[in-house]
Protein backbone atom coordinates (compact mmCIF):
# COMPACT_ATOMS: atom_id res chain seq x y z
CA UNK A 1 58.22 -34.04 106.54
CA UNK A 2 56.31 -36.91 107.94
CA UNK A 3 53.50 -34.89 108.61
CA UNK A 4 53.60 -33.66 104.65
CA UNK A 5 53.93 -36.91 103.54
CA UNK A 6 50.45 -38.39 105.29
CA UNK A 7 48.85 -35.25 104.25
CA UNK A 8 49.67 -35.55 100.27
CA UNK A 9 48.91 -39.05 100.95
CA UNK A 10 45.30 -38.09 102.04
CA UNK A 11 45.11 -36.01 98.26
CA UNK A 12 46.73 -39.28 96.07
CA UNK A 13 50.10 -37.45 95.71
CA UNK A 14 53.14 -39.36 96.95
CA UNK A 15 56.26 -37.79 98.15
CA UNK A 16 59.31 -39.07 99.91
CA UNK A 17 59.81 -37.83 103.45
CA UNK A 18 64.15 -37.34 103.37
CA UNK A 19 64.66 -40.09 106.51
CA UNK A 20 63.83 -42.85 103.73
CA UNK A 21 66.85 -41.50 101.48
CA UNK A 22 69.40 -41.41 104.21
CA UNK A 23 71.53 -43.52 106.50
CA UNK A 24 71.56 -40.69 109.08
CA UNK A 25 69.39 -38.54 110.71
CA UNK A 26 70.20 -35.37 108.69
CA UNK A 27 67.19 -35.36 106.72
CA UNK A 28 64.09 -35.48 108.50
CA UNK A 29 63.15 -32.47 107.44
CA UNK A 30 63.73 -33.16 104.11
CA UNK A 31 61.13 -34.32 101.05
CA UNK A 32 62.10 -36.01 97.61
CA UNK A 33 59.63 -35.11 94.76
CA UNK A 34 59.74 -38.33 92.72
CA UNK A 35 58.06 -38.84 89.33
CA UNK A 36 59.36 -40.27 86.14
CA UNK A 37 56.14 -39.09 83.53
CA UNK A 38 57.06 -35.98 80.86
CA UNK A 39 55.92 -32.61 83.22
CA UNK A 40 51.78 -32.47 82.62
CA UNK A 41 49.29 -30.63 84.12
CA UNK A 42 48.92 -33.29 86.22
CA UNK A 43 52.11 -32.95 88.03
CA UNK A 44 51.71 -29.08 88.17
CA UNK A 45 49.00 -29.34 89.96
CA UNK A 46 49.98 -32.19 92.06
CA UNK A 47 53.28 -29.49 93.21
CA UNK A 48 50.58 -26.64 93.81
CA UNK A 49 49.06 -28.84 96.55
CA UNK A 50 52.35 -29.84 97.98
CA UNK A 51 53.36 -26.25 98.18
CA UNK A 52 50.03 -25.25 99.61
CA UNK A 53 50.28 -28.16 102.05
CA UNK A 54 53.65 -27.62 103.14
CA UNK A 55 52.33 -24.04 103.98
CA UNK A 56 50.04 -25.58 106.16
CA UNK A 57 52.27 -27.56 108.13
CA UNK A 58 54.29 -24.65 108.64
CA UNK A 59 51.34 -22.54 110.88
């Protein structure tokens, strides 16, 4: 998740790696999609990359 995060940081998107929502250790592997704007085009595309570099990570 860490990984993730610096990566979407690299592209401008910002996600929450699951350690920073939690007291324990349960969610490291974890990520929290945050946003408060209507859904956009924006956003869809800003998911797209997530997805694409989540399937990065996992190789």
């Amino acid at each position: 998740a860490m990984r993730l995060y610096q990566l979407a940081l690299e592209q401008g998107i910002t996600i929450g790696p699951g350690y920073m929502f939690s007291i324990t250790d349960n969610y490291r592997n974890f990520i929290r999609l945050n946003y408060s704007s209507p859904w956009s085009p924006e956003i869809e595309q800003a998911v797209i990359a997530v997805g694409k570099l989540a399937a990065s990570c996992m190789r």
